[in-house]
Protein backbone atom coordinates (compact mmCIF):
# COMPACT_ATOMS: atom_id res chain seq x y z
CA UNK A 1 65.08 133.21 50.62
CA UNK A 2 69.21 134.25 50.03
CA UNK A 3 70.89 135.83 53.35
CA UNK A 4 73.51 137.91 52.72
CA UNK A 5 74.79 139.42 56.14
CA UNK A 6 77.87 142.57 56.53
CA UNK A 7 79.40 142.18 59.54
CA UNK A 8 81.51 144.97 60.28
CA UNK A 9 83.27 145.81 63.79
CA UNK A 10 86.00 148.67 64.30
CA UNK A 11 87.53 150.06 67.37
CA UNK A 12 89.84 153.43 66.20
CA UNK A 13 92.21 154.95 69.29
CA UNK A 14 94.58 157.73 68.20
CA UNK A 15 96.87 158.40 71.45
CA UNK A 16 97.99 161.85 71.85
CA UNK A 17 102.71 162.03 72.46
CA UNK A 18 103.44 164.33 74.53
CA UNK A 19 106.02 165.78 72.87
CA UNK A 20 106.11 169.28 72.26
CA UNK A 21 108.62 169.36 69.39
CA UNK A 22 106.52 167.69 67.04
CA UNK A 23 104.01 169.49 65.06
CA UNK A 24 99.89 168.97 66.13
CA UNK A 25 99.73 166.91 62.83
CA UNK A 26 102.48 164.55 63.81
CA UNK A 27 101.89 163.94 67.36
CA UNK A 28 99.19 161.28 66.93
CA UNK A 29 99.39 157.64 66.29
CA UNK A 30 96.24 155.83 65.69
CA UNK A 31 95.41 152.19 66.01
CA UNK A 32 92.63 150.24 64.56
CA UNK A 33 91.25 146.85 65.20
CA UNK A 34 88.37 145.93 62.24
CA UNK A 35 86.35 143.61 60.53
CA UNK A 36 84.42 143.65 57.86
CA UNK A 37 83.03 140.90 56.04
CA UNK A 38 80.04 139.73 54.00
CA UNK A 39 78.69 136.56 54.74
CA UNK A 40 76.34 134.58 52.52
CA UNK A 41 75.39 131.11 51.09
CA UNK A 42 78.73 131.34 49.62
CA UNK A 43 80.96 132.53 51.97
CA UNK A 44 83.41 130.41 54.50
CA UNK A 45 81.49 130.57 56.64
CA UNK A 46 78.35 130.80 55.59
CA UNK A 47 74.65 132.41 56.10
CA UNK A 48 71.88 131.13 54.94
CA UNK A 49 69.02 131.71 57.41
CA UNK A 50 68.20 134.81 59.89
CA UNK A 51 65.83 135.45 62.67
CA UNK A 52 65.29 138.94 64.83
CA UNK A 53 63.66 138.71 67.99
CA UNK A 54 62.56 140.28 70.91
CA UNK A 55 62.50 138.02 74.07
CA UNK A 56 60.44 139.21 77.18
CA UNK A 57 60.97 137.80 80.33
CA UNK A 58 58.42 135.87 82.14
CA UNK A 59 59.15 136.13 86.43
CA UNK A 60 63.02 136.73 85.11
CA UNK A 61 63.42 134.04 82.88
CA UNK A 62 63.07 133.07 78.76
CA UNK A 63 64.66 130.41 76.48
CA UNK A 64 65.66 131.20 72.89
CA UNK A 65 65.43 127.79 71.16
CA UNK A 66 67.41 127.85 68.23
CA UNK A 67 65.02 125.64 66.41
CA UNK A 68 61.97 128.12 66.62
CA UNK A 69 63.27 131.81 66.14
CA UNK A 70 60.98 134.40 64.51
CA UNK A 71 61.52 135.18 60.69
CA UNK A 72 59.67 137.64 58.07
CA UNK A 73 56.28 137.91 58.65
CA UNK A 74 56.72 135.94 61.91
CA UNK A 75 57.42 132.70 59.95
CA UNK A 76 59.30 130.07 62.09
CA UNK A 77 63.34 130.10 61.20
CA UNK A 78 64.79 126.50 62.32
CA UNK A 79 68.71 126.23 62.79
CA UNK A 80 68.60 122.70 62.80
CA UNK A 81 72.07 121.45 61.25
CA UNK A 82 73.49 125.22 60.93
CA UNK A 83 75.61 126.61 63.23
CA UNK A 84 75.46 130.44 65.07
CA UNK A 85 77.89 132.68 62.69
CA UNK A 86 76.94 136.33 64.11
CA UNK A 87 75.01 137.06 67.29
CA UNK A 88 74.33 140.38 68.98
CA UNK A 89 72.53 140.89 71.88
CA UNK A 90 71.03 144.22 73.34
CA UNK A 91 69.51 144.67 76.79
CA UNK A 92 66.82 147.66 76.47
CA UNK A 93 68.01 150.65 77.94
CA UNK A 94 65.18 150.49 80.59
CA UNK A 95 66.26 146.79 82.10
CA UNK A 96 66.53 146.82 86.10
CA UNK A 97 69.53 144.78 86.13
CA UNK A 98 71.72 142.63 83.88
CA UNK A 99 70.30 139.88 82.06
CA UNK A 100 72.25 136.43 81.98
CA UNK A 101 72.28 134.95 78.66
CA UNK A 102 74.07 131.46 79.21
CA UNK A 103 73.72 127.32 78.24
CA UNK A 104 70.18 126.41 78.01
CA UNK A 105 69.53 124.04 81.53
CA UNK A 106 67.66 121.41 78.81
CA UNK A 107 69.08 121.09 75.45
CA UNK A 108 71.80 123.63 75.52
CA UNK A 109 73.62 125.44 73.22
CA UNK A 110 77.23 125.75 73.86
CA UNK A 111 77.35 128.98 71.92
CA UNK A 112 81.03 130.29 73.89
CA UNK A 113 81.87 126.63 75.14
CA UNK A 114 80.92 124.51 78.03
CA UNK A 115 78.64 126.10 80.62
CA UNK A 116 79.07 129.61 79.32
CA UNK A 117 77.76 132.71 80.93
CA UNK A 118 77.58 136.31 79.39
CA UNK A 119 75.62 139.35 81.45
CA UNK A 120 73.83 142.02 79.30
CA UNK A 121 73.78 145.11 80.85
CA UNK A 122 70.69 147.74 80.49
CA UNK A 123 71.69 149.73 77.24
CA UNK A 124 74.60 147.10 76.50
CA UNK A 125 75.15 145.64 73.00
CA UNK A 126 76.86 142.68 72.33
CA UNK A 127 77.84 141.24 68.68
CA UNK A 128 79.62 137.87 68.35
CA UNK A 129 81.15 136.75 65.25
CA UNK A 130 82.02 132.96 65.69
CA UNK A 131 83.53 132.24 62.56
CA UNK A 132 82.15 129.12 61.93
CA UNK A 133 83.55 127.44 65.63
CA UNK A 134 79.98 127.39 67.19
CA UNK A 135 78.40 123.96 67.56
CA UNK A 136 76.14 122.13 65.17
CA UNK A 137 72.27 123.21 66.14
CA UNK A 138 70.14 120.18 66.55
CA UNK A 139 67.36 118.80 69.03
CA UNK A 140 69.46 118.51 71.49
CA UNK A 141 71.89 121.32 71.36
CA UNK A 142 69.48 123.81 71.07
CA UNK A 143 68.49 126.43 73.77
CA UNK A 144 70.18 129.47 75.11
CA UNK A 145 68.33 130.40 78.77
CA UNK A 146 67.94 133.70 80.13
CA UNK A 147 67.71 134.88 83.43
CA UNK A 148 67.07 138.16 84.68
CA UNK A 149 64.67 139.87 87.06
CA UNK A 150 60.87 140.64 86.33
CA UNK A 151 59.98 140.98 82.85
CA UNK A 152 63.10 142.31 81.27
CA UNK A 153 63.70 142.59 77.24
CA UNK A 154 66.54 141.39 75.59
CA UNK A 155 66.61 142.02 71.73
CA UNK A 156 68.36 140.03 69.35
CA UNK A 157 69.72 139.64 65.83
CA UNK A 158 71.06 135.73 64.83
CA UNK A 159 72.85 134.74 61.39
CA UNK A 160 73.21 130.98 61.06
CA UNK A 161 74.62 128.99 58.12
């Protein structure tokens, strides 16, 4: 089944001069920092599978293998040979405390480098385009470990191509 994925990410500021000479219409300057692009088989880089999920924890900890995410209809979506190309994470807005999404202990996936660690706060979202620099998913590179407290619920969207 074709992917096509929009991944679109703006930050707009307009700071206020304080200069009273200038007329309410002129005394703003605005700065914007966006993306928006449409990924697909096509596309450098590409998407061409996609899995949603919704990862409980079990006595504070969980393990999203990369190889066995949850697809339409609950079919099984394996990344095997694709790489992560957008990511976002969201902690539900009821979590006790942060949950650590980092380097799976066995078979880990180096999704932000060696060892990487990356807290997701109740109500936090978190949406990582990697451009094609994330590593190759295989059977050995594979797993992304949680670790919270109790049975927490972190909620995820992956694009991989």
């Amino acid at each position: 089944m074709p992917v096509s994925v929009r991944h679109r990410s703006e930050i707009t500021t307009t700071e206020t001069l304080g200069d009273e000479n200038l007329s309410s219409a002129d005394n703003g300057v605005t700065f914007a920092l966006t993306t928006d692009k449409v990924l697909n088989a096509g596309s450098t880089p590409p998407a061409t599978k996609r899995a949603s999920f919704k990862t409980t924890l079990t006595a504070g900890v969980a393990t999203i293998d990369l190889r066995a995410l949850s697809g339409l209809n609950g079919g099984v979506v394996d990344g095997n040979g694709l790489k992560v190309q957008v990511l976002k994470f969201r902690g539900k807005s009821d979590n006790a405390n942060p949950i650590t999404v980092k380097e799976g202990a066995a078979n880990g996936y180096e999704l932000l480098g060696n060892l990487f660690t990356l807290d997701v706060k109740a109500g936090q979202e978190v949406t990582l385009f990697l451009n094609g620099a994330a590593p190759v998913i295989s059977s050995t590179t594979k797993n992304i470990d949680l670790v919270g407290t109790g049975s927490q619920v972190l909620e995820g969207e992956i694009v991989m191509g």
